[in-house]
Protein backbone atom coordinates (compact mmCIF):
# COMPACT_ATOMS: atom_id res chain seq x y z
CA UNK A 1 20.40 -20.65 11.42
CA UNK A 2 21.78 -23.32 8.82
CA UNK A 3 24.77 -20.55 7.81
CA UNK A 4 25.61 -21.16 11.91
CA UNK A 5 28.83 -22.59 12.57
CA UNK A 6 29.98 -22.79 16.17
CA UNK A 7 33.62 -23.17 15.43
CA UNK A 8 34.13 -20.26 14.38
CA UNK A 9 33.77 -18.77 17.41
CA UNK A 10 36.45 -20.70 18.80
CA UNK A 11 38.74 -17.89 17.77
CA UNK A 12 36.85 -15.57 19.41
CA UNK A 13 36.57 -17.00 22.93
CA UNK A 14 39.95 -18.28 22.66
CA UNK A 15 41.58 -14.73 22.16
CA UNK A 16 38.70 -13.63 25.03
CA UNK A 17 39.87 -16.35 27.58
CA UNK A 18 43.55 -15.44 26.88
CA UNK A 19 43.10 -12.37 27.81
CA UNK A 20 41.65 -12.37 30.79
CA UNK A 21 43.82 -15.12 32.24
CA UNK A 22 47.15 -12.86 31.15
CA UNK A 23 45.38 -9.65 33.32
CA UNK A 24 45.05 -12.05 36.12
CA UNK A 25 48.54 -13.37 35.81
CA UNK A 26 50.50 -10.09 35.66
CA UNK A 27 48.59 -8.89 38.23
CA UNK A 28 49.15 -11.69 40.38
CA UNK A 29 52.60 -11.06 39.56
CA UNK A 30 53.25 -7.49 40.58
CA UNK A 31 51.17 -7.68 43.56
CA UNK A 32 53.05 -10.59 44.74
CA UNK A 33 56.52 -8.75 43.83
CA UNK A 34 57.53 -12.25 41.61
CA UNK A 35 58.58 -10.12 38.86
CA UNK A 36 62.45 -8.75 38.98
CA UNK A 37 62.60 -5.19 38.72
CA UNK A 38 64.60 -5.03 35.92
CA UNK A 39 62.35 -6.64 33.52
CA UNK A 40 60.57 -5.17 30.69
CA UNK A 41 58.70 -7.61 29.02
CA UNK A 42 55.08 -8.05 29.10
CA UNK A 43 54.53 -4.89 31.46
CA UNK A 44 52.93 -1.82 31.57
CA UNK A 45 54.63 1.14 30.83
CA UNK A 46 57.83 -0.95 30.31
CA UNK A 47 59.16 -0.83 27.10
CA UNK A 48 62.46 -1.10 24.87
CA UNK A 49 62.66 2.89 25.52
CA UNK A 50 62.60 2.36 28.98
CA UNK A 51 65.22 -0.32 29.40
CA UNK A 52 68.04 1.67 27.19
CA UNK A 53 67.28 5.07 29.12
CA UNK A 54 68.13 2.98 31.84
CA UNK A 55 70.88 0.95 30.46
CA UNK A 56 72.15 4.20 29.80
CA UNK A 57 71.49 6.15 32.51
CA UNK A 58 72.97 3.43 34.64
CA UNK A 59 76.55 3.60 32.17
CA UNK A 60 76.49 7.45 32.50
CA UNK A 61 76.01 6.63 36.47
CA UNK A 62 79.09 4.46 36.36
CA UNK A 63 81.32 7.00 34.17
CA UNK A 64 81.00 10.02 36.43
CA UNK A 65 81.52 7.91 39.91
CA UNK A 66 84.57 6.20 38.21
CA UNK A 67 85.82 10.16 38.32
C-alpha cells in the first residue's frame, strides 16, 4: 500500500469521464437534430470517405443536369 499513488489514476478517470460525457453529447446532438447534415466530424459512420463520395457524387449530380 506504500507503492499507492492516487494520481495516477487521474489519467484514468479523466479519459473515463471524457468519454462518457462525449456519448452523451453526440447523442444529445443527433436526437435533438443540432447537428447540420452535412457534417462529418466526430460522427458515426461519417468519415473523410464519406464526405468526398458525396462531394463527388453531388459534382457528378451537377454535370449531368447542366446537360
Amino acid at each position: 500500500m506504500a507503492n499507492f499513488c492516487p494520481v495516477s489514476n487521474l489519467t484514468f478517470m479523466s479519459k473515463v469521464f471524457e468519454r462518457v460525457v462525449a456519448e452523451q453529447l453526440n447523442e444529445f446532438l443527433a436526437t435533438e437534430e443540432l447537428l447540420p447534415g452535412n457534417q462529418s466530424a466526430y460522427r458515426k459512420r461519417h468519415s473523410t470517405e464519406t464526405t468526398m463520395l458525396r462531394v463527388l457524387s453531388d459534382a457528378l449530380q451537377q454535370l449531368t443536369d447542366s446537360k
